[in-house]
Protein backbone atom coordinates (compact mmCIF):
# COMPACT_ATOMS: atom_id res chain seq x y z
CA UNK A 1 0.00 0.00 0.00
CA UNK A 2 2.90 2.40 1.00
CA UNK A 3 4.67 1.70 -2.47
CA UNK A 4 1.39 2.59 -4.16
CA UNK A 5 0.40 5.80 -2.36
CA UNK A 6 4.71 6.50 -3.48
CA UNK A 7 4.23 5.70 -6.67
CA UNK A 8 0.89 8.22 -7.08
CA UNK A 9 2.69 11.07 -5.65
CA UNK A 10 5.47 10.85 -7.86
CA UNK A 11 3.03 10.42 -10.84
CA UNK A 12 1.16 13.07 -9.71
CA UNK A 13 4.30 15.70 -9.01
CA UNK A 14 5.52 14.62 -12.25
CA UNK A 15 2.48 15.50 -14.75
CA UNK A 16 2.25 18.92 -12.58
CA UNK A 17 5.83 19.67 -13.23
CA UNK A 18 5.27 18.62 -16.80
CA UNK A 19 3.02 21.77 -17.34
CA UNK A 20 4.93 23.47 -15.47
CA UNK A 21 7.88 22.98 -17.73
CA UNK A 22 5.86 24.18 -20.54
CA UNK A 23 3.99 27.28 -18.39
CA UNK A 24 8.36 27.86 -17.81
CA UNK A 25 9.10 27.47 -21.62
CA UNK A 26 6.41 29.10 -22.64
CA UNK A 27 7.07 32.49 -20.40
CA UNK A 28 10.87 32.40 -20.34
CA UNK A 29 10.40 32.36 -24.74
CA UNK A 30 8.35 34.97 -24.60
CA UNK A 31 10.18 37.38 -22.07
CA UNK A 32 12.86 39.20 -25.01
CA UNK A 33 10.44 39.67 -27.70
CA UNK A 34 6.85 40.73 -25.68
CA UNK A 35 6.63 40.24 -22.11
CA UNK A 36 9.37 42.50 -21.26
CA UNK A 37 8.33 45.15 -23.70
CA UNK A 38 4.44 45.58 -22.59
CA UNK A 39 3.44 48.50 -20.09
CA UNK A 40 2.60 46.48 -16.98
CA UNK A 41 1.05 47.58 -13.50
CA UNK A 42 3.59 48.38 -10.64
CA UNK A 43 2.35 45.46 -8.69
CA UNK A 44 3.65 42.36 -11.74
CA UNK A 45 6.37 40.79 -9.73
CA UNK A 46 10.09 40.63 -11.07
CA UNK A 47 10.57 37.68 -14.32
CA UNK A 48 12.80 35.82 -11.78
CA UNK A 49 9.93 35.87 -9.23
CA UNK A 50 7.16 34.53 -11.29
CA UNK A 51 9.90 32.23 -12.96
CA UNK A 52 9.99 30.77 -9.04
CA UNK A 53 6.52 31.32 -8.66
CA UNK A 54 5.83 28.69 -11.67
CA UNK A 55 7.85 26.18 -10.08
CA UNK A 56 6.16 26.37 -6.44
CA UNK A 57 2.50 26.36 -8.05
CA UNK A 58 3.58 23.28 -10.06
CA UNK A 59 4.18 21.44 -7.15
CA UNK A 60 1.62 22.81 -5.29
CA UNK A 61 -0.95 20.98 -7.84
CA UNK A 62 1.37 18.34 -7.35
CA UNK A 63 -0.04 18.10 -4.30
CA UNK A 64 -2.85 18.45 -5.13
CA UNK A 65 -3.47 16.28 -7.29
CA UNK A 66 -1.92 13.41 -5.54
CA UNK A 67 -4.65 14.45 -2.73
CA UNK A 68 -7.45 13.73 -4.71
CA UNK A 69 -6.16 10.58 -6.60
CA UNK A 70 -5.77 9.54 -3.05
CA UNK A 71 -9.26 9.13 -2.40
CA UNK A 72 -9.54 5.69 -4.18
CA UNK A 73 -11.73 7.66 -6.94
CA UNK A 74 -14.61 5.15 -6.32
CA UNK A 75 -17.49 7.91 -6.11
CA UNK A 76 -18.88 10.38 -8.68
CA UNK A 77 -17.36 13.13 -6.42
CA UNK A 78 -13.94 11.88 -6.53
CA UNK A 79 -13.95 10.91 -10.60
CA UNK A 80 -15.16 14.47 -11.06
CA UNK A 81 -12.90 16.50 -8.81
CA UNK A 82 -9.90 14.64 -10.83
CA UNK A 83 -11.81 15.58 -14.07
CA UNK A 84 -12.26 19.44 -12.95
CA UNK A 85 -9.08 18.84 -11.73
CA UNK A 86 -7.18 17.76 -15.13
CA UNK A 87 -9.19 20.30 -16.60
CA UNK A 88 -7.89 23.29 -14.82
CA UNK A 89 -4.70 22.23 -15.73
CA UNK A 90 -4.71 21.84 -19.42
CA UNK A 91 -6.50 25.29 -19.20
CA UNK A 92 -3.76 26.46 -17.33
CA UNK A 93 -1.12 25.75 -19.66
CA UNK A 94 -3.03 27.04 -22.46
CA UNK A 95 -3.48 30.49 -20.71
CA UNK A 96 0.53 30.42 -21.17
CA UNK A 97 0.12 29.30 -24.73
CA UNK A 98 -1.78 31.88 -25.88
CA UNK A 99 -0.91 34.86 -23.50
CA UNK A 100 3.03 34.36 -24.09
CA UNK A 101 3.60 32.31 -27.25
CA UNK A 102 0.48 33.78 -29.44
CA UNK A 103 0.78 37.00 -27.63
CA UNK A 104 -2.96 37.62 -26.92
CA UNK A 105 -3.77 39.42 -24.24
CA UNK A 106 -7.48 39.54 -24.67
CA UNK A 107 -8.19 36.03 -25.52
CA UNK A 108 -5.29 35.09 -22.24
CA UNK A 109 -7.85 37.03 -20.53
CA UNK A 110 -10.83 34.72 -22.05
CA UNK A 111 -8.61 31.58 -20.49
CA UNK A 112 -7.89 33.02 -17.51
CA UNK A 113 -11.74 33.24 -16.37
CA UNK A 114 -12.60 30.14 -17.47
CA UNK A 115 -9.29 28.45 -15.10
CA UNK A 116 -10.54 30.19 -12.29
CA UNK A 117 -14.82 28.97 -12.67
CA UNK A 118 -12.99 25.49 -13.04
CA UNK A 119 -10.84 26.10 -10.07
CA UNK A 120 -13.25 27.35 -7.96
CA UNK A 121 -15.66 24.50 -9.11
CA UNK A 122 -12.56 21.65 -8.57
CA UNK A 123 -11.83 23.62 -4.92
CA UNK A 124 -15.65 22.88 -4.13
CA UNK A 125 -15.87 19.33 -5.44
CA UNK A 126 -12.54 18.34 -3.77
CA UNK A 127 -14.19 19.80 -0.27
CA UNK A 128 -16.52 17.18 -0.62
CA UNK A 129 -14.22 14.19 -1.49
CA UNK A 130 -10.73 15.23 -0.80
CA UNK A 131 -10.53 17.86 1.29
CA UNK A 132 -6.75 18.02 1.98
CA UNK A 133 -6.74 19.05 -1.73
CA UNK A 134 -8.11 22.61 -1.26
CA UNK A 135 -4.99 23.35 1.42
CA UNK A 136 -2.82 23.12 -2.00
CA UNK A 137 -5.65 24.86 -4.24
CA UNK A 138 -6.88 27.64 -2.46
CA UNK A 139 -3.36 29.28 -2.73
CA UNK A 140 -3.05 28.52 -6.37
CA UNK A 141 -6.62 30.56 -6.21
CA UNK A 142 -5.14 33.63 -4.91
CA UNK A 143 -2.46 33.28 -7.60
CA UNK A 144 -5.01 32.74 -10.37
CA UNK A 145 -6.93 35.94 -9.32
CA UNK A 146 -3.71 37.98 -9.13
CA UNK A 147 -2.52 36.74 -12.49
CA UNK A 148 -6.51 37.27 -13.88
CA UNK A 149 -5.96 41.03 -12.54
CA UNK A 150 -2.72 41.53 -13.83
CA UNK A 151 -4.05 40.33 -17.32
CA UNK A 152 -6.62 42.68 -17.06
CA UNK A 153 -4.74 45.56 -16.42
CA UNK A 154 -2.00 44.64 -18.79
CA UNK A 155 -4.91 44.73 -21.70
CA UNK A 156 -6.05 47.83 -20.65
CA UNK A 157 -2.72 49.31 -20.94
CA UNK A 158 -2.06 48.19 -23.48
CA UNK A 159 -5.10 49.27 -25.78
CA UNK A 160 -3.17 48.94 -29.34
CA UNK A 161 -2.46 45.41 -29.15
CA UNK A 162 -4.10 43.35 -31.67
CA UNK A 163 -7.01 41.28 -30.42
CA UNK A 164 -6.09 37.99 -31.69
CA UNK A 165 -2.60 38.51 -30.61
CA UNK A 166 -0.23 36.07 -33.19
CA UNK A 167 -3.34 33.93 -33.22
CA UNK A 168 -3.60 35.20 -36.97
């Protein structure tokens, strides 16, 4: 049993640091030829910060998500706070994709809200089946919110960027 429970938190650290390698990739790639260059509010931590930053929420949903694969996934509740869960983080990648790589702000924006209804909806389905999961989301939350304001701001700052970004 303990080499089982092992085995799912190293599976589980490991696809969270996976997107996390590509939310790094997909920032750090972007930093010389738009991030750096775009108006942003005062309050945008430093690059090496949020580079950091990355890294801690990756393992954070690590954490996460090894809570709620911990729960045997045998109920309805369980199966969908993984599924809300998974969700949230292909979402959250994408947010990187298409903020940083494709360089829209607006439709970043677009992502951003939909992460945090999933989030909020995952934080409220683990409660009821794996509650030692929202310790490690709820913080992510606060992060999501900041980064959905920051987004904000940066599009409103930046009012001549083109909608679709390098979508087109």
């Amino acid at each position: 049993m303990a080499g089982h429970r092992f085995s799912t938190l190293i599976t589980s650290l490991v696809a969270c640091v996976v997107a996390g390698y590509a939310d790094l990739y997909l920032f750090t790639t972007s930093l010389p030829v738009f991030y750096d260059i775009l108006p942003k509010p005062g309050f945008v931590p430093p690059d090496l910060f949020s580079f950091y930053g990355i890294i801690v929420v990756s393992l954070l949903l690590g954490l996460a998500l090894y809570s709620i694969r911990n729960t045997g996934l045998k109920h309805n509740d369980e199966r969908l706070a993984l599924y809300l869960f998974l969700f949230g983080l292909v979402l959250n990648v994408l947010w990187f994709l298409i903020f940083f790589w494709y360089r829209s702000v607006f439709f970043g924006l677009i992502v951003m809200i939909m992460l945090i209804t999933v989030l909020i909806c995952t934080i409220y389905q683990a409660l009821k089946s794996a509650v030692s999961a929202t310790i490690f989301l709820v913080p992510y939350l606060i992060v999501m919110l900041l980064a959905a304001y920051a987004n904000l701001v940066i599009y409103q700052m930046n009012p001549g960027l083109p909608l679709w970004g390098a979508l087109f």
